[in-house]
PDB file of N, CA and C in Angstrom:
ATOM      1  N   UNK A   1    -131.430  60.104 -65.041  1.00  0.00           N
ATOM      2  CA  UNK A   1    -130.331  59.608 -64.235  1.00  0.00           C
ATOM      3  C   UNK A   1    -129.119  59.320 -65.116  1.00  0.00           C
ATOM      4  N   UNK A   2    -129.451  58.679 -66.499  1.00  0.00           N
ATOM      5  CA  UNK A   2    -128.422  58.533 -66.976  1.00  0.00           C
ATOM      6  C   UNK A   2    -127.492  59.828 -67.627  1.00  0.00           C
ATOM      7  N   UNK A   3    -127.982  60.928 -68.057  1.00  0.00           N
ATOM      8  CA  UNK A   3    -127.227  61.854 -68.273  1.00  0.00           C
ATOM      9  C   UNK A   3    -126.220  62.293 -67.013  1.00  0.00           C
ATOM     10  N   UNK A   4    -126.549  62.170 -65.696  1.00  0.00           N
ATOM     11  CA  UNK A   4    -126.138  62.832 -64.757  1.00  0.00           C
ATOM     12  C   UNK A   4    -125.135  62.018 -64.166  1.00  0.00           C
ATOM     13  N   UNK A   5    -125.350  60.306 -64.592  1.00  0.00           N
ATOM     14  CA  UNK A   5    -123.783  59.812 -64.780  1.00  0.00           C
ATOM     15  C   UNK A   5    -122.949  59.917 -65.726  1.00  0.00           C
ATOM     16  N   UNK A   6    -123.292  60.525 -67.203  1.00  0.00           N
ATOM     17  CA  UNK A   6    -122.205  60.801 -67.875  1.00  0.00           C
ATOM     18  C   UNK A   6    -121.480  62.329 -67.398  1.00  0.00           C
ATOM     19  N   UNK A   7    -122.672  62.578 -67.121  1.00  0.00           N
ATOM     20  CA  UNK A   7    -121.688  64.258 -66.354  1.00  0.00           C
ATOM     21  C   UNK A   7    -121.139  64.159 -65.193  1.00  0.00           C
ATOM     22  N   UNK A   8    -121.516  63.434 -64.573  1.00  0.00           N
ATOM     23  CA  UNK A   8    -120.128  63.225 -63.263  1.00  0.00           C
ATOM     24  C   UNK A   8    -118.937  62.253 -63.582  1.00  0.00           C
ATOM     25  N   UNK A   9    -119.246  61.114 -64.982  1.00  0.00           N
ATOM     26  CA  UNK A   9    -117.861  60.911 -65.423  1.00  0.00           C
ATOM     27  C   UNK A   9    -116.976  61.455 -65.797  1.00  0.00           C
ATOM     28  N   UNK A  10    -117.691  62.745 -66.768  1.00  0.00           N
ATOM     29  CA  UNK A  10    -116.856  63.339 -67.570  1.00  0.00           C
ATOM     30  C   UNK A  10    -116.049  64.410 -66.539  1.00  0.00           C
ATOM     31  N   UNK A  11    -116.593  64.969 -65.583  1.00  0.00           N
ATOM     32  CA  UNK A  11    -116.132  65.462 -64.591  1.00  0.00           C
ATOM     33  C   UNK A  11    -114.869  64.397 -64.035  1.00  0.00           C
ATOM     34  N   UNK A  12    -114.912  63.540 -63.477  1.00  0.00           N
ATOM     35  CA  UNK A  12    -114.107  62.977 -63.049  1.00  0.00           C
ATOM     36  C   UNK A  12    -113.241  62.567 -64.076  1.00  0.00           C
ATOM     37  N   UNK A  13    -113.597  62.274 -65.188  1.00  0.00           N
ATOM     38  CA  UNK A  13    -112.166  62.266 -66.229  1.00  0.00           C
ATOM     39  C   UNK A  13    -111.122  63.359 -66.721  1.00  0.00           C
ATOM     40  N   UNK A  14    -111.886  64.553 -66.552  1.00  0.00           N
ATOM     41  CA  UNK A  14    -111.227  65.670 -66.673  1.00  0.00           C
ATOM     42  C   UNK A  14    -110.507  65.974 -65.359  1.00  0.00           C
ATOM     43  N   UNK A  15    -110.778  65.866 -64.201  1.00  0.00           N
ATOM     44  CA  UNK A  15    -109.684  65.871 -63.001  1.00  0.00           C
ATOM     45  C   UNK A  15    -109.084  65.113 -62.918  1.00  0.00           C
ATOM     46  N   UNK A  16    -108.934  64.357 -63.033  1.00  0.00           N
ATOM     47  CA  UNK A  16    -108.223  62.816 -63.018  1.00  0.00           C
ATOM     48  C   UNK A  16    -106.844  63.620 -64.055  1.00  0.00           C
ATOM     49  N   UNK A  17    -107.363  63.879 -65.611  1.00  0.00           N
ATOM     50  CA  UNK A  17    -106.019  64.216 -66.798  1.00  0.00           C
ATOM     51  C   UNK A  17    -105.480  66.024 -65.902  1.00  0.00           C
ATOM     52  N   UNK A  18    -106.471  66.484 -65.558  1.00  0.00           N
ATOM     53  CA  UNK A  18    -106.006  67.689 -64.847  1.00  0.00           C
ATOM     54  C   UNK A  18    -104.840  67.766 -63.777  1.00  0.00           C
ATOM     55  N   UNK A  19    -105.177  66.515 -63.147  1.00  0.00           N
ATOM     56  CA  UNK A  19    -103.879  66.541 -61.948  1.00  0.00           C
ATOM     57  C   UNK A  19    -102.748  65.991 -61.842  1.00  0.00           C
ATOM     58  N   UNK A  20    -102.521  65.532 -63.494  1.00  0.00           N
ATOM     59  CA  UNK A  20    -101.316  64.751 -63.050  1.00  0.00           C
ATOM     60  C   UNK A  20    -100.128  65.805 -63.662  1.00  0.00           C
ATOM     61  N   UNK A  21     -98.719  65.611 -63.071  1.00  0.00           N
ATOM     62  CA  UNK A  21     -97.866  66.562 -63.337  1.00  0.00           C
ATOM     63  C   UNK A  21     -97.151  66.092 -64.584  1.00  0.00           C
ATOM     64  N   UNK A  22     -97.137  65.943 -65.851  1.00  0.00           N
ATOM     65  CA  UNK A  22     -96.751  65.495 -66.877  1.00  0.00           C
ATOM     66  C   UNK A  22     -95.903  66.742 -67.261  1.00  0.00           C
ATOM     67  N   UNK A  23     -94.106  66.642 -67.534  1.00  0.00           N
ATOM     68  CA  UNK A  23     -93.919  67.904 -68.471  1.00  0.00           C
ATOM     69  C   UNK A  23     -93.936  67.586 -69.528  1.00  0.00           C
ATOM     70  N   UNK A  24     -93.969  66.120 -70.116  1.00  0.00           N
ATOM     71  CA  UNK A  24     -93.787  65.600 -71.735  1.00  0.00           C
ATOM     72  C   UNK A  24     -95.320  65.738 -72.176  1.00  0.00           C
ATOM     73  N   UNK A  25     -95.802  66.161 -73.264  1.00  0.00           N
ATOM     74  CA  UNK A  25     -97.191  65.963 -73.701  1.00  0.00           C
ATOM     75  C   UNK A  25     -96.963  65.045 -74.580  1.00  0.00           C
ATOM     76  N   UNK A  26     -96.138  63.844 -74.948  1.00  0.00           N
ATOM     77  CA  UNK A  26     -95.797  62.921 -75.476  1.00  0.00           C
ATOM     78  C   UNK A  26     -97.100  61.675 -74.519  1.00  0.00           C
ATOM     79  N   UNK A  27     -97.467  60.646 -75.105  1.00  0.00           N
ATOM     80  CA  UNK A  27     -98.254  59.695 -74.500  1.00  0.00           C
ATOM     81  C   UNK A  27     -96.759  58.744 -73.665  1.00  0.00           C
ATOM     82  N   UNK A  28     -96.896  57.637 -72.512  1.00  0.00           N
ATOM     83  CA  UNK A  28     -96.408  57.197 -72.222  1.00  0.00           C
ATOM     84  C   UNK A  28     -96.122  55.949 -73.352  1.00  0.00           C
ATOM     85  N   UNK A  29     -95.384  55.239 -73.336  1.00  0.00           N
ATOM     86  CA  UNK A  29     -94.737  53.963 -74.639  1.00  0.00           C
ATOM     87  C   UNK A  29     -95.660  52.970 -74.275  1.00  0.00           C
ATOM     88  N   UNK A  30     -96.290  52.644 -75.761  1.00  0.00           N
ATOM     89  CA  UNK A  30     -97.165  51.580 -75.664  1.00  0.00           C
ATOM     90  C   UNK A  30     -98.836  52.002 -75.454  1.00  0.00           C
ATOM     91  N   UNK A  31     -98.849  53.193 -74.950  1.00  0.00           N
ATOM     92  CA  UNK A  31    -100.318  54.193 -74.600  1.00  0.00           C
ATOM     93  C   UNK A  31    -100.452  54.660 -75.174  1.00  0.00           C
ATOM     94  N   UNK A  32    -102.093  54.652 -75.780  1.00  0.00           N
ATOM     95  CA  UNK A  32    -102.639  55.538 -77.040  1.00  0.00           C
ATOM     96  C   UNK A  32    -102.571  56.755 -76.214  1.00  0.00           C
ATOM     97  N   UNK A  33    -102.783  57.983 -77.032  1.00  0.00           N
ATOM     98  CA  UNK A  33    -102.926  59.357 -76.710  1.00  0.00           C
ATOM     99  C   UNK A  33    -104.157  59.742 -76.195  1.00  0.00           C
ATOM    100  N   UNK A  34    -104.406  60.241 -75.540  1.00  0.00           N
ATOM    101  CA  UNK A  34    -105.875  61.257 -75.203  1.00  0.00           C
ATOM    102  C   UNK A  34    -105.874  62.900 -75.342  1.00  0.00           C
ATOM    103  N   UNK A  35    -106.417  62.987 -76.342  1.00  0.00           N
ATOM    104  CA  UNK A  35    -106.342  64.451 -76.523  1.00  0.00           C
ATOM    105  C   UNK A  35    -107.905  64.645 -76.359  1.00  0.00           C
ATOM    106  N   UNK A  36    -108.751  65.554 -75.230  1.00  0.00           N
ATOM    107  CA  UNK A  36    -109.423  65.889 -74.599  1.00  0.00           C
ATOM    108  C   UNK A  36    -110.424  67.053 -75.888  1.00  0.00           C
ATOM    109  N   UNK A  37    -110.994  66.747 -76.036  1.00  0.00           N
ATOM    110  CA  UNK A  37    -112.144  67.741 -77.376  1.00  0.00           C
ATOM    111  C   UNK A  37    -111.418  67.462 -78.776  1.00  0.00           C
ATOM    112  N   UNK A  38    -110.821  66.336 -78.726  1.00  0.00           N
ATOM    113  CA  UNK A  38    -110.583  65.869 -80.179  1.00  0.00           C
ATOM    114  C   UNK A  38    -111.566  65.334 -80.834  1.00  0.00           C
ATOM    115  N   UNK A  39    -113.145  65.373 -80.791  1.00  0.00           N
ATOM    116  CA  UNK A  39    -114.281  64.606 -81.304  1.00  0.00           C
ATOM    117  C   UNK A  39    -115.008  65.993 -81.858  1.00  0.00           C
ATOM    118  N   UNK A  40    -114.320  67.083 -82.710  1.00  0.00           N
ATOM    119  CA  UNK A  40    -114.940  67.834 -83.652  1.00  0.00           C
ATOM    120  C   UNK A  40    -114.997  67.102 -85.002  1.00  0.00           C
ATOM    121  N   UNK A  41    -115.954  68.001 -85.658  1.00  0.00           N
ATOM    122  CA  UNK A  41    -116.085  68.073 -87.122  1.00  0.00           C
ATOM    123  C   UNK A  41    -115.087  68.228 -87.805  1.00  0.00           C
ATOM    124  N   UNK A  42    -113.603  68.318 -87.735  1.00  0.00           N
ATOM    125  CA  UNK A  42    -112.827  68.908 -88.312  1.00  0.00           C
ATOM    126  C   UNK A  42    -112.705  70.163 -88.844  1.00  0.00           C
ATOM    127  N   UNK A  43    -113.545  70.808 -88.510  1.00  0.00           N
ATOM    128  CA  UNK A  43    -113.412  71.738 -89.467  1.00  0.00           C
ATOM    129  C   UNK A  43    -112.888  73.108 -88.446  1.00  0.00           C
ATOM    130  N   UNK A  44    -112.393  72.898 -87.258  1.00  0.00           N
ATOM    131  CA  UNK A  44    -111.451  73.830 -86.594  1.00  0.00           C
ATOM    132  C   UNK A  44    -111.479  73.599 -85.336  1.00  0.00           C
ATOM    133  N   UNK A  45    -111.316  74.335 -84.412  1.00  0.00           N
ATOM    134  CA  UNK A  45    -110.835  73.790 -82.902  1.00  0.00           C
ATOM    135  C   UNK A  45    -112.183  73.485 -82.193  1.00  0.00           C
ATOM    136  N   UNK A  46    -112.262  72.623 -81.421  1.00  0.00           N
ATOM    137  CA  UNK A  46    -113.169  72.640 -79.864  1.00  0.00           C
ATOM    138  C   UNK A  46    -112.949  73.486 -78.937  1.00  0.00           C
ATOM    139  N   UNK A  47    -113.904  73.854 -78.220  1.00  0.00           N
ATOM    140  CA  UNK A  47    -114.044  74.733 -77.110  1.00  0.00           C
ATOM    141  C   UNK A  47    -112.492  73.874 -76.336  1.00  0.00           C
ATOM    142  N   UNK A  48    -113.047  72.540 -75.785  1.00  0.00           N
ATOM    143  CA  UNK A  48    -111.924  72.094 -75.089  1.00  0.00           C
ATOM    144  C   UNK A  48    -110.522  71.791 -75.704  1.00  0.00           C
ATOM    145  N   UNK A  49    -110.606  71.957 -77.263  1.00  0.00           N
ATOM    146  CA  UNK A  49    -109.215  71.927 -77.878  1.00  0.00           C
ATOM    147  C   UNK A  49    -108.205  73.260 -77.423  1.00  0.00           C
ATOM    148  N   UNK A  50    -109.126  74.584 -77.188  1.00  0.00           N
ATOM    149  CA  UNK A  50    -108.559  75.659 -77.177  1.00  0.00           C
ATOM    150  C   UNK A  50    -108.382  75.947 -75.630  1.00  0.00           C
ATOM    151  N   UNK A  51    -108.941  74.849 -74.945  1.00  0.00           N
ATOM    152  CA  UNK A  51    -108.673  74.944 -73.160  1.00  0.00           C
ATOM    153  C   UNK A  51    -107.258  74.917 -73.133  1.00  0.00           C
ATOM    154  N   UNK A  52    -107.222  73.051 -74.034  1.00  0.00           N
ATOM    155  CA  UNK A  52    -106.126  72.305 -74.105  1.00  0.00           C
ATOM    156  C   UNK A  52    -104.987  73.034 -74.464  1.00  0.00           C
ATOM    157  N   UNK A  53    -104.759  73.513 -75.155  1.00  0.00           N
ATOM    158  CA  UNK A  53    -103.573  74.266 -75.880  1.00  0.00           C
ATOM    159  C   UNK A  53    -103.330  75.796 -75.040  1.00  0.00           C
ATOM    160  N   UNK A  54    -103.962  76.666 -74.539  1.00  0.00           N
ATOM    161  CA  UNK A  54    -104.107  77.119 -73.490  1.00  0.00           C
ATOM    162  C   UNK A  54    -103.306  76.339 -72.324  1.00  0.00           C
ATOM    163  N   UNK A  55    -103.189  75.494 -71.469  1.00  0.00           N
ATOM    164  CA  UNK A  55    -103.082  74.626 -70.375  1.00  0.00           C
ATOM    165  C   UNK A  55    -101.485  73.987 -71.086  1.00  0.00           C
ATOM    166  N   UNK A  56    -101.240  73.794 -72.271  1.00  0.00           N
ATOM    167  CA  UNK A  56    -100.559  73.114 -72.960  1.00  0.00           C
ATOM    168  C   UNK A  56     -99.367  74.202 -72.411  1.00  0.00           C
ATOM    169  N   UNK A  57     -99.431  75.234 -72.928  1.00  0.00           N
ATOM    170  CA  UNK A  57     -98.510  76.329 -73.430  1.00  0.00           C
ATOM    171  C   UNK A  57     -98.792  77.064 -72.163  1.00  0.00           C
ATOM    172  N   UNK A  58     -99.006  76.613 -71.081  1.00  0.00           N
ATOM    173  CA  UNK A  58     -98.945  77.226 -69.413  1.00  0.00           C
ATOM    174  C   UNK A  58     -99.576  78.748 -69.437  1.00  0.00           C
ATOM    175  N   UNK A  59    -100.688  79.147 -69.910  1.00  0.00           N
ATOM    176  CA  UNK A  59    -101.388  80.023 -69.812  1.00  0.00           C
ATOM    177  C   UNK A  59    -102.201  79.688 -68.969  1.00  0.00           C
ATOM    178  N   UNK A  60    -102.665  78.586 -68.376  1.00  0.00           N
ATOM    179  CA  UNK A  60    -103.976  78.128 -67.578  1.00  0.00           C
ATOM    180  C   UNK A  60    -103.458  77.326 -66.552  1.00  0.00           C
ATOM    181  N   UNK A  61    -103.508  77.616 -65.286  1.00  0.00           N
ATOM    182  CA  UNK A  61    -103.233  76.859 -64.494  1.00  0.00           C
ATOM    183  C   UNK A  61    -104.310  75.307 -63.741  1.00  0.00           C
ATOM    184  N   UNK A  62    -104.119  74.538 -63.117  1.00  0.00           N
ATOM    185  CA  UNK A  62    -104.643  73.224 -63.393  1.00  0.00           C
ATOM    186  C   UNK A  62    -106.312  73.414 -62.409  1.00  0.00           C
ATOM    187  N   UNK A  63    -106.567  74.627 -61.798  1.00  0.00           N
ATOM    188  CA  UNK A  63    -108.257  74.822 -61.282  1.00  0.00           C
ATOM    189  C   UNK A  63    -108.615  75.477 -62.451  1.00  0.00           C
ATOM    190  N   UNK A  64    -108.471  75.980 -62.925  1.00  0.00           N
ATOM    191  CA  UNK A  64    -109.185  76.551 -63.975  1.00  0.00           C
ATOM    192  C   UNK A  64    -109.486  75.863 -64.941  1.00  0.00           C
ATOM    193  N   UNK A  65    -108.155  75.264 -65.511  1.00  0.00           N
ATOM    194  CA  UNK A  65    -108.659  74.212 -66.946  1.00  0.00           C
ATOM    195  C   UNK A  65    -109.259  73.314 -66.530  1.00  0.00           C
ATOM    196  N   UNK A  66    -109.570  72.759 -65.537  1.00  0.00           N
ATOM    197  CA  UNK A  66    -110.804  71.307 -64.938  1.00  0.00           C
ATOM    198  C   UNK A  66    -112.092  72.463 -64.586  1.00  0.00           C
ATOM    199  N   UNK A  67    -111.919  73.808 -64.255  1.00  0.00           N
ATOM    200  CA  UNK A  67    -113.500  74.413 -64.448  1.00  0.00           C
ATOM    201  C   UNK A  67    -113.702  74.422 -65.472  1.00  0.00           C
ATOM    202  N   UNK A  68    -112.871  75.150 -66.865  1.00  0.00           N
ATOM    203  CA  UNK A  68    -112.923  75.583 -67.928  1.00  0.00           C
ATOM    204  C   UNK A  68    -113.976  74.583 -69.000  1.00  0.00           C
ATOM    205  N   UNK A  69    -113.160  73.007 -68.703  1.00  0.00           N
ATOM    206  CA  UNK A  69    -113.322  71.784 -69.262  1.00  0.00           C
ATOM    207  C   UNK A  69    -114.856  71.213 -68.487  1.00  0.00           C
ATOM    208  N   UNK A  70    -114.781  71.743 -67.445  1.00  0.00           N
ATOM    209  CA  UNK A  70    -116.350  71.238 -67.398  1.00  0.00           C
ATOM    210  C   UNK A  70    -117.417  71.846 -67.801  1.00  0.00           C
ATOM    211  N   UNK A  71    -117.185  73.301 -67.999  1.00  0.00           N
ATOM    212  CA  UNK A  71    -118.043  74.274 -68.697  1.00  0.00           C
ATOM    213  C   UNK A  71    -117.823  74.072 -70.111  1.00  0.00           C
ATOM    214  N   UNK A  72    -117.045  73.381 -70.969  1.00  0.00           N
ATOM    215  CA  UNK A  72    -117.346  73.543 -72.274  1.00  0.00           C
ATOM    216  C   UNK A  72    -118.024  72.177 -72.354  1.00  0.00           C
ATOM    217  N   UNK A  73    -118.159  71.392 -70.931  1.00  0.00           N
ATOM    218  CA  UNK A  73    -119.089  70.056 -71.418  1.00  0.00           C
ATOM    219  C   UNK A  73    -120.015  70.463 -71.110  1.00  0.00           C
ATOM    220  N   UNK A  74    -120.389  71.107 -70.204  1.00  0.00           N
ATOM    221  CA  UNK A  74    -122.045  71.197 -69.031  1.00  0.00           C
ATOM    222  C   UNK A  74    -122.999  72.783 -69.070  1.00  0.00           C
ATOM    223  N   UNK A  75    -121.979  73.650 -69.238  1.00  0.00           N
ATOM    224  CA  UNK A  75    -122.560  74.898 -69.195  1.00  0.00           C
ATOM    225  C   UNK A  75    -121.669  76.081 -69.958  1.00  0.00           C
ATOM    226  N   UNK A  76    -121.671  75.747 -71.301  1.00  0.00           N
ATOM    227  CA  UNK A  76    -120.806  76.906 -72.109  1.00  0.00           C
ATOM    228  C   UNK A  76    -121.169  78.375 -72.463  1.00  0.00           C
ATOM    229  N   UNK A  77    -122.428  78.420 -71.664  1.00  0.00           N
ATOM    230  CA  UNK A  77    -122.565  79.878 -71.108  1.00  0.00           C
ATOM    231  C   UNK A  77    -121.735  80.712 -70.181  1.00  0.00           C
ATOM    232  N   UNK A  78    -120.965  79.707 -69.297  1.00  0.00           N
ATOM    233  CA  UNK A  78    -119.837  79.822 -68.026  1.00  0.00           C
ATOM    234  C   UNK A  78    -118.536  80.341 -68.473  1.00  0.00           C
ATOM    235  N   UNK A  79    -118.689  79.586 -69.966  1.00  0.00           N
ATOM    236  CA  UNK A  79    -116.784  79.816 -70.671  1.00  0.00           C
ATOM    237  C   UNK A  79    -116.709  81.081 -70.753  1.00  0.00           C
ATOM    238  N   UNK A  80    -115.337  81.598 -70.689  1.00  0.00           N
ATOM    239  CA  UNK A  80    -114.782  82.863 -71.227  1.00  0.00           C
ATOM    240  C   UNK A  80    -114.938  83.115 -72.723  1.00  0.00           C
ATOM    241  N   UNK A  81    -114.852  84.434 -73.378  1.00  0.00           N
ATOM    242  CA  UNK A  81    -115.336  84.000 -74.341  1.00  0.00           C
ATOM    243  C   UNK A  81    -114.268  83.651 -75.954  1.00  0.00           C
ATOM    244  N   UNK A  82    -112.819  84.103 -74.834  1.00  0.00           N
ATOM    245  CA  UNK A  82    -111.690  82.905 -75.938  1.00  0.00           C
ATOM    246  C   UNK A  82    -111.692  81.908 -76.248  1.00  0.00           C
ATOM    247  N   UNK A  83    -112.884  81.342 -74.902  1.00  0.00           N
ATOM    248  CA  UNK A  83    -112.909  79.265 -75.081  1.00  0.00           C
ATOM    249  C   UNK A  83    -114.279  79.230 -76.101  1.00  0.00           C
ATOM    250  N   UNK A  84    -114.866  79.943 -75.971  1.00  0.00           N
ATOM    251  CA  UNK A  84    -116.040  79.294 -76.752  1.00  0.00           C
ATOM    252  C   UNK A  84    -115.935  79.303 -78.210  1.00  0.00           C
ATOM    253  N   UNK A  85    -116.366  78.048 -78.911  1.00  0.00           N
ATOM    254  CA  UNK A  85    -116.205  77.420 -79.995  1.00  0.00           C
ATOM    255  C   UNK A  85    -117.425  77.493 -81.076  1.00  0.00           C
ATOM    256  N   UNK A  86    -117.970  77.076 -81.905  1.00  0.00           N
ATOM    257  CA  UNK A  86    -119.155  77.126 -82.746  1.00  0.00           C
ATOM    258  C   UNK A  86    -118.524  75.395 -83.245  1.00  0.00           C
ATOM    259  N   UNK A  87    -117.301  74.871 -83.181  1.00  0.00           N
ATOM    260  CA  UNK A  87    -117.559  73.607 -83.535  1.00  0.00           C
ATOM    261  C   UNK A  87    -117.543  73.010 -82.657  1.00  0.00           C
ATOM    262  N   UNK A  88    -118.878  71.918 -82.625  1.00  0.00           N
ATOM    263  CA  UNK A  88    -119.635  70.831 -81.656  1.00  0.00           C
ATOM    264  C   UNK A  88    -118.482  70.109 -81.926  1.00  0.00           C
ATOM    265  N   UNK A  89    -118.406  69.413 -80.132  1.00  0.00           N
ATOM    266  CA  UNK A  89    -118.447  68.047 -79.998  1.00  0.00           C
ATOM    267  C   UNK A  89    -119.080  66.750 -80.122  1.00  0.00           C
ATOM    268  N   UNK A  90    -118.247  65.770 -80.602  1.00  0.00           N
ATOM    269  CA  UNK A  90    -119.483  64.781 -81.010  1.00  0.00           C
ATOM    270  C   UNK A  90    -120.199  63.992 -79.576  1.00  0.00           C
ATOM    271  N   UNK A  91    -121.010  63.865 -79.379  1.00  0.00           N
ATOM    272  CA  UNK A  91    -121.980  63.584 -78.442  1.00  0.00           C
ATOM    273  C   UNK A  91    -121.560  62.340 -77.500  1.00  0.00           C
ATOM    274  N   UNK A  92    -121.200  61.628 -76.590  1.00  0.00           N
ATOM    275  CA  UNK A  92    -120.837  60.323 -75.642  1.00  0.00           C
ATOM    276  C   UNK A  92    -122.005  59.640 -75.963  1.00  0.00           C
ATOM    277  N   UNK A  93    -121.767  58.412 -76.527  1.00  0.00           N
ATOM    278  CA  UNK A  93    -122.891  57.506 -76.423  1.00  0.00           C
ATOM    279  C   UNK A  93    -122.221  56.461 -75.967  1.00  0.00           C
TER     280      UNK A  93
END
């Protein structure tokens, strides 16, 4: 049970940043940033870093990057295969 509430959070956190109409990718004043698959190894992009920047730079319109983003959490067999990554995300605990 408990995995299946972090996957319907993470679902709902990703629609939630999906729908809002922001043209600044600046954080609002006083608000930390959320950058969405920023919990790699460093050592190069996330599946969802490369959604992000994709979606960023208006290649992806806003149903797709909330499918896109739930498939690089839930089923990255689903991703296309520009999104898929070899560097992990670090795990929700």
């Amino acid at each position: 049970m408990r995995r299946s509430t972090v996957r319907l959070l993470s679902l709902a956190l990703f629609t939630v940043l999906g729908c809002s109409d922001h043209n600044s990718t600046a954080p609002p004043a006083g608000r930390p940033s959320f950058a969405a698959g920023g919990q790699g190894n460093g050592n190069g992009k996330t599946s969802l870093d490369l959604i992000e920047d994709d979606y960023t730079n208006g290649l992806l319109d806003k149903n797709n990057v909330n499918r896109y983003r739930e498939y690089a959490v839930d089923a990255t067999d689903l991703l296309p295969a520009k999104y898929k990554s070899t560097v992990r995300m670090r795990p929700i605990r």
